[in-house]
Structures are given as C-alpha cells and as structure tokens.
Protein backbone atom coordinates (compact mmCIF):
# COMPACT_ATOMS: atom_id res chain seq x y z
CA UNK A 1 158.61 -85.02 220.51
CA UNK A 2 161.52 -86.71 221.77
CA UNK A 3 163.92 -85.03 219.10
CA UNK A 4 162.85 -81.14 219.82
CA UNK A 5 163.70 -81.52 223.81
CA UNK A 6 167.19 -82.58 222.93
CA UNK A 7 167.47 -79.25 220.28
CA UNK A 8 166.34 -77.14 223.34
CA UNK A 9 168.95 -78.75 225.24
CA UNK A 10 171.58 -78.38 222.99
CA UNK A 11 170.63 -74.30 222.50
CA UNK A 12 170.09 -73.84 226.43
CA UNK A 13 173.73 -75.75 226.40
CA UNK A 14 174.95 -73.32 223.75
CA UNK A 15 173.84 -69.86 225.91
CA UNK A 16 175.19 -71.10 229.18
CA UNK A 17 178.53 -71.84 227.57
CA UNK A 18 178.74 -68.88 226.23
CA UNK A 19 177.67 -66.73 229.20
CA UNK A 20 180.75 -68.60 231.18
CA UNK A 21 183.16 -67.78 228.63
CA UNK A 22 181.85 -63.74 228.97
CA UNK A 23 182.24 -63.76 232.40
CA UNK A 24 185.90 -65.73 232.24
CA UNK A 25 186.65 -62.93 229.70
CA UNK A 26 185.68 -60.26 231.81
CA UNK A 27 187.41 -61.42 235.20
CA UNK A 28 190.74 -61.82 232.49
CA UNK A 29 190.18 -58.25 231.36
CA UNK A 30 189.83 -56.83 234.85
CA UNK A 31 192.53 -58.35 236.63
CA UNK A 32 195.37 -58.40 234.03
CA UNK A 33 196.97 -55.17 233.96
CA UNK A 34 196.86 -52.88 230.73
CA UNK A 35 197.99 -49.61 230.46
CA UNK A 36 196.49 -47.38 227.59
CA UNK A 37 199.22 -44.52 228.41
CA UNK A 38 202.02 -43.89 225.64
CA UNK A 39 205.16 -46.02 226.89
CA UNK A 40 208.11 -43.52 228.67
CA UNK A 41 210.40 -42.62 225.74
CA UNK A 42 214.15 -42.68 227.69
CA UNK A 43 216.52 -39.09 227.12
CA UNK A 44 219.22 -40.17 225.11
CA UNK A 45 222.62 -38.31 225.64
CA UNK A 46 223.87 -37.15 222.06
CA UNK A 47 227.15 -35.37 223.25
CA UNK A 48 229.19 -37.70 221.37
CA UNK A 49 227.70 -38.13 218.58
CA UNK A 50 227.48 -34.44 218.34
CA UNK A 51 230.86 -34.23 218.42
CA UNK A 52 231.58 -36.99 216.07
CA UNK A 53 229.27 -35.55 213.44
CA UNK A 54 231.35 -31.92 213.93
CA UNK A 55 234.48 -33.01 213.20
CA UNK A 56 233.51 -35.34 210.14
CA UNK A 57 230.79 -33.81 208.40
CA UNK A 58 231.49 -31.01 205.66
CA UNK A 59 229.37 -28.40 206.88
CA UNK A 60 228.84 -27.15 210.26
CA UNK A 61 226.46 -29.34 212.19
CA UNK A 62 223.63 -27.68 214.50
CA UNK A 63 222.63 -29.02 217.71
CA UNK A 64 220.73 -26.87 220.01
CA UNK A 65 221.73 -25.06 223.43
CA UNK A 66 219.59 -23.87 226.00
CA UNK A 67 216.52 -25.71 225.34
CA UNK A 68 214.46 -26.38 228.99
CA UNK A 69 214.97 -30.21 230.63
CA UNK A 70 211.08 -30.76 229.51
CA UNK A 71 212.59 -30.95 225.96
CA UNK A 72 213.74 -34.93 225.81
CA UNK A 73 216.34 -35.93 223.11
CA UNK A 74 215.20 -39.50 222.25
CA UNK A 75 217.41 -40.09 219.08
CA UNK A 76 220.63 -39.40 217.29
CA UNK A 77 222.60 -40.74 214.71
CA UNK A 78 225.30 -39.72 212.16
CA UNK A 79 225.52 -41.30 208.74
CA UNK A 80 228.75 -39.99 207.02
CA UNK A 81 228.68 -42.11 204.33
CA UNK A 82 225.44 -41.04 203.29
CA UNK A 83 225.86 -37.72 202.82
CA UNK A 84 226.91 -36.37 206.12
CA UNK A 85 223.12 -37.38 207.16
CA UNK A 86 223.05 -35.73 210.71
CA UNK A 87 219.74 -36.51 212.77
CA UNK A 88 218.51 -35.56 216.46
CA UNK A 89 214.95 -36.24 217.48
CA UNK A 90 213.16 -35.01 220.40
CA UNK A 91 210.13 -35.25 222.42
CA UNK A 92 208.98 -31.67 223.17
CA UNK A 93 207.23 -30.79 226.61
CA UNK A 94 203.44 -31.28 224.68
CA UNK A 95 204.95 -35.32 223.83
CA UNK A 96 205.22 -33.90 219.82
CA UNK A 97 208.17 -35.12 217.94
CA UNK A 98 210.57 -32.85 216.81
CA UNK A 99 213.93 -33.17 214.75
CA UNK A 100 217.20 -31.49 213.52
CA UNK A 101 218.38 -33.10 210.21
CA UNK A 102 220.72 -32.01 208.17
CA UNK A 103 222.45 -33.42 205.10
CA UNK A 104 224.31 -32.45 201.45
CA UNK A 105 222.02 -34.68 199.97
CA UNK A 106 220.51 -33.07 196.78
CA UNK A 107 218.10 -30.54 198.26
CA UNK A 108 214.42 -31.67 196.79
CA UNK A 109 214.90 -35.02 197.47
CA UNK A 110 216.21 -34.22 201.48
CA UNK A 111 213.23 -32.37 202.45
CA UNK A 112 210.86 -34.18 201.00
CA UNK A 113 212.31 -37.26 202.87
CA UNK A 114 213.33 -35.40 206.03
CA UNK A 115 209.61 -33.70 205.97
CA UNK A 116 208.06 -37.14 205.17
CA UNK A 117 206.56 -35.14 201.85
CA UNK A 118 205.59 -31.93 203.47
CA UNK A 119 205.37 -29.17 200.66
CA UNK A 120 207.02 -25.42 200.34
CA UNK A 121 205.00 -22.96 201.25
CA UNK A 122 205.17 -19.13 200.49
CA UNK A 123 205.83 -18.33 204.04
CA UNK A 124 209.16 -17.32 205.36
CA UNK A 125 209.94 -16.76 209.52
CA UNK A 126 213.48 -14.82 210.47
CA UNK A 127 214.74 -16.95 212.88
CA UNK A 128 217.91 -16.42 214.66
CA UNK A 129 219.28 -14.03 212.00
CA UNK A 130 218.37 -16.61 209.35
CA UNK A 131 215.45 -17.11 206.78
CA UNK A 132 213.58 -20.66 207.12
CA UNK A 133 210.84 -21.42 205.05
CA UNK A 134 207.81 -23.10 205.96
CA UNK A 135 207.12 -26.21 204.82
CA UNK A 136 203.12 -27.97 205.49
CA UNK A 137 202.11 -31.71 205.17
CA UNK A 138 199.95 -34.28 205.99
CA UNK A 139 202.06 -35.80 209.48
CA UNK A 140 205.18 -33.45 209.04
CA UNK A 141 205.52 -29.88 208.89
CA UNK A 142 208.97 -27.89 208.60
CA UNK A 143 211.10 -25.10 208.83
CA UNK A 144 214.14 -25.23 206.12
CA UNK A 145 216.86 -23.53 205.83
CA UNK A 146 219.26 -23.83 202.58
CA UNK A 147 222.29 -23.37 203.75
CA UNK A 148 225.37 -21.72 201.64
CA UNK A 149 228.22 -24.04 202.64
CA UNK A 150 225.85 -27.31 200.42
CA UNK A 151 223.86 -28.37 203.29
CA UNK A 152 220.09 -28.28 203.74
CA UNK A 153 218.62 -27.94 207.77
CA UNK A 154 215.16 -29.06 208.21
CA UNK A 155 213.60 -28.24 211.93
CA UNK A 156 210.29 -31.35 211.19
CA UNK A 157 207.73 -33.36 212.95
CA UNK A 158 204.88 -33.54 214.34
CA UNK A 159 204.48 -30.33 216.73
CA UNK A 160 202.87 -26.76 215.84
CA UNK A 161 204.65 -24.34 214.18
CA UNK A 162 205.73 -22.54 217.30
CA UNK A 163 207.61 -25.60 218.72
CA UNK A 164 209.57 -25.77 215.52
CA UNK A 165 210.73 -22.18 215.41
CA UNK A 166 212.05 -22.47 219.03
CA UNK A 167 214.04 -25.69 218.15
CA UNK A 168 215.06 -23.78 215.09
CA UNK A 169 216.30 -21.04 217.29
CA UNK A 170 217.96 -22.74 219.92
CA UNK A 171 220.20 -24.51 216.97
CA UNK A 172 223.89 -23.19 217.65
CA UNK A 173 227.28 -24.43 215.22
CA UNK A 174 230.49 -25.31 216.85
C-alpha cells in the first residue's frame, strides 16, 4: 500500500502545479497590456515624389486632388527603371486600401500584378470623361484604364467599388 499513496501524491502534486501556473498565466494576461486594434498607419507626404515621377516618367502621371483629409496616403514610390512603375497607396476613411499604379509595363502582365490577379470583367464605368473597366478578384478588385500615350492606370485594393471610382475620379495629370 505504501507505493499507491506516493502515486496519489505525485498526481495531487501534478494538479496543484498546474492550477498555479493557470493562475500565473492569467494575472500575466491581465496585467500586460495588449491591444487587438489595427496599429495607426502614419500619412505619408508624396509631393515630391509626385513631382519626381512627372518629370521622368514617359506618360503623364496621375495623382489625385481634392480627395477629403479622412483619405490617408500611406505609400509612394517611383521606379523609373522599371518601367516608369508609379505607385500611391492609401487608407480610405472605411481603413480599405486603395492605390494608383501606373506603368508601360506590357499591359496583361501589369494588371494582373497591380490587381494581385483580379480578372476583366464585362463592365465598363465613365469616369471623369474616361472609360475604366472593372476588374473582380479574390483580395483585389480594379478599375483600369488603358491609356493611349503606352501606359496602363489601375485604381486597386481592397475597398468596394464605390471607393475606387472616387479615387479614380479625383486622379488629375500635371
């Protein structure tokens, strides 16, 4: 009998361990600070870049104008060397991503990477004097305009269709 009283030991050992390291765990979880909000995405300025991209790139390059503060730009970048690759990302006033890119890279291959694979669809939306056609996919979906001057313009990301075509409409060429 004397070997059974040291198993129940051992067990009643086992519990009350483990019941100290839930409670440790618990008091941990409740008095470290975690915050389960989305982090604050900082407004980048893109003036200069802007301008940069206008006076290398071979086609005119669209940013847009009069868009309301509650639209956030949170990237930009200008890749001449790869085919006048012109990017500007936002946050619009729902948190949903939206971008300008623009590029001569050959057309299929642009939008499908600028639209993360979205696919053509048979609608068309007159925007701003301009026909754009829908594109719809899986993450992305996207407005795209073929330009005439070589250039494609895809309005993408992550927001409804509405949000796109008033990006898309705010776009302006210097």
């Amino acid at each position: 009998m004397a070997g059974s009283n040291g198993k129940q030991k051992s067990a009643r050992d086992m519990i009350l361990s483990l019941g100290l390291i839930m409670i440790a765990a618990g008091v941990i979880y409740l008095f470290i600070p975690h915050d389960d909000h989305a982090p604050d995405i900082k407004r980048v300025d893109y003036r200069v870049e802007l301008l940069t991209a206008r006076r290398a790139a071979s086609y005119p390059v669209a940013a847009p104008e009069g868009l309301p503060e509650s639209w956030k730009a949170t990237s930009v970048r200008f890749q001449g060397d790869k085919f006048d690759a012109w990017h500007l990302g936002f946050q619009d006033p729902d948190g949903e991503y939206v971008a300008v890119e623009q590029s001569t890279q050959k057309r299929s291959t642009f939008i499908d990477e600028a639209s993360q694979g979205a696919t053509a669809t048979k609608a068309t939306e007159e925007i701003g004097g301009r026909t754009w056609t829908r594109y719809t996919g899986g993450r992305y979906d996207a407005l795209v305009l073929q330009d005439a001057d070589g250039s494609t313009t895809v309005v993408t990301g992550t927001a409804s269709f509405d949000r796109l075509t008033k990006l898309a409409g705010a776009l302006k060429t210097a």
